[in-house]
Protein backbone atom coordinates (compact mmCIF):
# COMPACT_ATOMS: atom_id res chain seq x y z
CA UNK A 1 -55.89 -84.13 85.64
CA UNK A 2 -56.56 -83.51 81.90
CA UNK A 3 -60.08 -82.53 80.87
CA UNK A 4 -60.29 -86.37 79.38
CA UNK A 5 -60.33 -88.22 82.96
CA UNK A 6 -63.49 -88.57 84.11
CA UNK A 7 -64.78 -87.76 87.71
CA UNK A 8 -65.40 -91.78 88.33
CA UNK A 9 -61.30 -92.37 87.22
CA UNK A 10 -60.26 -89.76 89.38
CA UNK A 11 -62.30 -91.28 92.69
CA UNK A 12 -61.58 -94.89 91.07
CA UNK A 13 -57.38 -93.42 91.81
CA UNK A 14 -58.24 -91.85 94.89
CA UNK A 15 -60.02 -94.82 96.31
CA UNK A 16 -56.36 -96.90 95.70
CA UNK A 17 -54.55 -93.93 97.46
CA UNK A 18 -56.69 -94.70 99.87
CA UNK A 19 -57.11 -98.70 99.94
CA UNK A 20 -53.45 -98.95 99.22
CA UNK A 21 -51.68 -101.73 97.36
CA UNK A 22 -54.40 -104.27 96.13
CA UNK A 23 -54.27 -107.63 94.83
CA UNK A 24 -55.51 -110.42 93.24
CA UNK A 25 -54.92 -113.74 92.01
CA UNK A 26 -53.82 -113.75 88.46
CA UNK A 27 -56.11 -117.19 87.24
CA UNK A 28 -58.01 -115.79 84.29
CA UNK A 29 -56.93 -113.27 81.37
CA UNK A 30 -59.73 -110.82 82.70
CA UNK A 31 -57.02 -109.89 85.40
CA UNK A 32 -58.35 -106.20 85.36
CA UNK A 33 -62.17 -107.22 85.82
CA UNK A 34 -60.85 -109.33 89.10
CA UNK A 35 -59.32 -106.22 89.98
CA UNK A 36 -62.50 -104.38 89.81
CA UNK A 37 -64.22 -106.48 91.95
CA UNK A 38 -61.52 -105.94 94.75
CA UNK A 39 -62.17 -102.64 94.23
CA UNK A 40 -66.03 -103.22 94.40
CA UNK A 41 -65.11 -104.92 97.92
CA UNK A 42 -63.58 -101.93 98.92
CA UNK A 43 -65.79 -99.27 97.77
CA UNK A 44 -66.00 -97.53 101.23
CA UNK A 45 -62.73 -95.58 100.17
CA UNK A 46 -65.13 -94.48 96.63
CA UNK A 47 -67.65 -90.98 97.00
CA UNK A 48 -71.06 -92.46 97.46
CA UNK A 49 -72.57 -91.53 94.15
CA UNK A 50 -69.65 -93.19 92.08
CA UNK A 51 -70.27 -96.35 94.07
CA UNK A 52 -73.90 -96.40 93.22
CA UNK A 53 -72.90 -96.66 89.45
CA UNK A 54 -69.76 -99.12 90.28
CA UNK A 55 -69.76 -101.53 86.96
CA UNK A 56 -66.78 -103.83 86.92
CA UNK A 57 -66.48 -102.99 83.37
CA UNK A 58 -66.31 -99.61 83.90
CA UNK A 59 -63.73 -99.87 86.72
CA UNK A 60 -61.97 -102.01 84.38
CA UNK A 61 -61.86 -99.58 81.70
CA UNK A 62 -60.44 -96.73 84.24
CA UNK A 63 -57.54 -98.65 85.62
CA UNK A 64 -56.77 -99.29 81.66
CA UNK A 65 -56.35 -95.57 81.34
CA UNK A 66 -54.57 -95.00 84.92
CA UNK A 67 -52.20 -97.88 83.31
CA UNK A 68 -51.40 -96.76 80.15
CA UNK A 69 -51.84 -92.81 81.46
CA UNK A 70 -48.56 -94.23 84.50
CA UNK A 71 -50.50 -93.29 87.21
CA UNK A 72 -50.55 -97.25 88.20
CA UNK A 73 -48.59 -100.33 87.73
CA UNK A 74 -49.80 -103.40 87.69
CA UNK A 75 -47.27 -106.41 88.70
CA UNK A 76 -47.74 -110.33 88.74
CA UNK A 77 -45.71 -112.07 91.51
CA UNK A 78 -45.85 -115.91 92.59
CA UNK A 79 -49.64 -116.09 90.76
CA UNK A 80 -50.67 -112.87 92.09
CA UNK A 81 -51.31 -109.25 90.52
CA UNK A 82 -50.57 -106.14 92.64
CA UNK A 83 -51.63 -102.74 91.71
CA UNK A 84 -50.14 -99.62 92.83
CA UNK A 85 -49.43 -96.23 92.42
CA UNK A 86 -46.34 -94.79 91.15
CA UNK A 87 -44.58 -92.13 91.90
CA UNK A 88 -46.65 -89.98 89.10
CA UNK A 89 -50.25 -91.45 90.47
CA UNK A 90 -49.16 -90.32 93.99
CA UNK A 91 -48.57 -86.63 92.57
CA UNK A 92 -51.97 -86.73 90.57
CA UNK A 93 -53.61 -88.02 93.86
CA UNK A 94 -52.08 -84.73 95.56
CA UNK A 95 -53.28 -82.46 93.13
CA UNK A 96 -56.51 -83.77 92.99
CA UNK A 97 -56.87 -83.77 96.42
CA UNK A 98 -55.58 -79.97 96.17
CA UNK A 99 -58.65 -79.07 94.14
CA UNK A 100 -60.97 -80.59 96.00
CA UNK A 101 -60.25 -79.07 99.38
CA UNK A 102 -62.21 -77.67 101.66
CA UNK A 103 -62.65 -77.25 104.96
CA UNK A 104 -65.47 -78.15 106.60
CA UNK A 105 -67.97 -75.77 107.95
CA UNK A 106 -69.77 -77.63 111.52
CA UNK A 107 -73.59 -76.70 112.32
CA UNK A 108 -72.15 -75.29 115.82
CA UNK A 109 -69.28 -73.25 116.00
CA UNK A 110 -66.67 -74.39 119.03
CA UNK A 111 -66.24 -70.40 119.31
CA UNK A 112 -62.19 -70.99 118.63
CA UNK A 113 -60.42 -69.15 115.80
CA UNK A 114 -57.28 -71.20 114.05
CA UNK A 115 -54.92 -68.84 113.27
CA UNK A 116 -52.00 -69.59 110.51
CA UNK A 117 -48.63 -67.92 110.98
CA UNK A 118 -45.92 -68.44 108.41
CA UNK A 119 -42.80 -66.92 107.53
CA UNK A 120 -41.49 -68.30 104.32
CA UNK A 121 -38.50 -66.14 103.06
CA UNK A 122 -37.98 -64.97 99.04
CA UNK A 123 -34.67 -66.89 98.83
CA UNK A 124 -36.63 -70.45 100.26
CA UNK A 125 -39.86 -70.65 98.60
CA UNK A 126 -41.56 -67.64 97.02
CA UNK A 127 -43.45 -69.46 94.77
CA UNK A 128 -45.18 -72.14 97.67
CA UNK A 129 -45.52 -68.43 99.75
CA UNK A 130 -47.69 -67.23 97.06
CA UNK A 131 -49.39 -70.50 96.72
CA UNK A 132 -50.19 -70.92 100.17
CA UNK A 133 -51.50 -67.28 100.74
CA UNK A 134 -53.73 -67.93 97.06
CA UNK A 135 -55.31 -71.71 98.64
CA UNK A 136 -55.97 -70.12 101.56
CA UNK A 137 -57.77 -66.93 99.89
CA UNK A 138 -59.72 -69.84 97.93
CA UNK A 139 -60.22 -71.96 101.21
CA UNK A 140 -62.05 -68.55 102.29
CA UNK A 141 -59.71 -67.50 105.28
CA UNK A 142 -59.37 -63.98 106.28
CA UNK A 143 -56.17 -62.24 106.23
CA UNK A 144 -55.46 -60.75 109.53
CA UNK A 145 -51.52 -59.46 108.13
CA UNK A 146 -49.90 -60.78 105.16
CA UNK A 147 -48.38 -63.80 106.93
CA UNK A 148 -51.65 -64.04 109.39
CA UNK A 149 -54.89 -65.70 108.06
CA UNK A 150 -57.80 -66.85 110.55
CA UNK A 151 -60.61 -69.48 110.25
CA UNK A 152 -62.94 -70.28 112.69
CA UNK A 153 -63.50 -73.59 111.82
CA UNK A 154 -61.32 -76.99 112.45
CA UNK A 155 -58.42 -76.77 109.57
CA UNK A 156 -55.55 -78.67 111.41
CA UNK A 157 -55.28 -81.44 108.25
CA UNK A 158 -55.73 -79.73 105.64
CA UNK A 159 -52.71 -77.01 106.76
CA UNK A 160 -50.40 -79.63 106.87
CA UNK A 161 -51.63 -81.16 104.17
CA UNK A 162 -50.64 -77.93 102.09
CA UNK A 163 -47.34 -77.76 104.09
CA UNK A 164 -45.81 -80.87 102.85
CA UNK A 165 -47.13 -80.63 99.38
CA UNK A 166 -45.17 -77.07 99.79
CA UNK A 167 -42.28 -78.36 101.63
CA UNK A 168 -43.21 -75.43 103.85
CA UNK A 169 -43.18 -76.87 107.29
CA UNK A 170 -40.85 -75.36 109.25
CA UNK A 171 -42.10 -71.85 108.51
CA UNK A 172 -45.61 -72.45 109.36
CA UNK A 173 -47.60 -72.69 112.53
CA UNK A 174 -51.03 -73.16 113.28
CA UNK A 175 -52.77 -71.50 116.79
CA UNK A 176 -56.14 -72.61 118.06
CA UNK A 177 -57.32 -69.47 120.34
CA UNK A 178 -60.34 -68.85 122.37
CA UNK A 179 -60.54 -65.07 122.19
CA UNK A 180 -58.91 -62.48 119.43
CA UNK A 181 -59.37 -58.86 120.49
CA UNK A 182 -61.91 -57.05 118.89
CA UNK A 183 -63.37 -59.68 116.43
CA UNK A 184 -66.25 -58.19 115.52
CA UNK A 185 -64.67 -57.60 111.46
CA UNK A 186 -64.28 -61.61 112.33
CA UNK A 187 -67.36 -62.48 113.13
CA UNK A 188 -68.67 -60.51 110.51
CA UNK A 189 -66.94 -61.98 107.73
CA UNK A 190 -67.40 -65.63 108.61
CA UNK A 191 -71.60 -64.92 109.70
CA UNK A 192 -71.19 -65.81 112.79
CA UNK A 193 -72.99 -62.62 114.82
């Protein structure tokens, strides 16, 4: 998202990727504070220090710049408004959600490695190859082999969360073992001696 969007308009769009459709009934012009407050009601989908700060004003404000910025639409039907994403909101939701990944480090470690296989060839998708081997670089992975990268820690979503924004799926596997030979470079890397 450009530099412009602010942190609370990018949770204010993740929270309706993640409420879904919302709406309201369309009896006043201040459509977009009513809207606000739906959004108030459902502020469990919202990162706990945006929700603190949650002014219907505010939230107004943002879905004016989601509107005129595409990423929503906002349709009256039989006395009712509806907001949704389109199409370009769902992408911006992705990539935002790309950014932020992580994956999630528990206090205890189950003592299982997840271990992600792909073979994506040139001619299919070099470019969502090199992207994948890059996130998972970032996502701090170790490469076992060029095509091999280990984690010890659960990573099942977020995978296939990068496979179908890649359209990699076929040519990538995840294994959950309980022992890899010699795993000492492993356990070294990830602190867990």
């Amino acid at each position: 998202m450009p530099r412009r969007y602010k942190d609370f308009t990018k949770d204010i769009l993740l929270g309706l990727a993640t409420a879904g459709v919302i709406m309201v009934a369309a009896t006043s012009p201040f459509f977009l504070i009513n809207i606000a407050r739906e959004i108030k009601k459902k502020r469990k989908y919202i990162k706990k220090e945006i929700r603190k700060k949650l002014d219907e004003r505010k939230i107004a404000r943002a879905l004016e710049r989601l509107k005129k910025n595409r990423l929503i639409i906002l349709t009256e039907n039989e006395g009712k408004f509806k907001v949704e994403l389109t199409k370009k909101g769902k992408r911006k939701v992705e990539e935002i959600q790309f950014e932020n990944m992580k994956i999630e480090k528990p206090k205890v470690w189950d003592k299982k490695w997840r271990i992600v296989i792909f073979d994506i060839p040139d001619k299919y998708k070099r470019r969502a190859r090199d992207a994948l081997r890059e996130k998972l670089k970032e996502l701090n992975f170790y490469p076992l082999q060029k095509s091999v990268w280990v984690c010890p820690y659960p990573c099942q979503k977020e995978i296939q969360f990068l496979c179908e924004l890649f359209d990699i799926t076929p040519c990538v596997n995840i294994i959950v073992a309980d022992k890899i030979y010699n795993d000492i470079k492993l356990r070294k890397y990830f602190k867990l001696l």
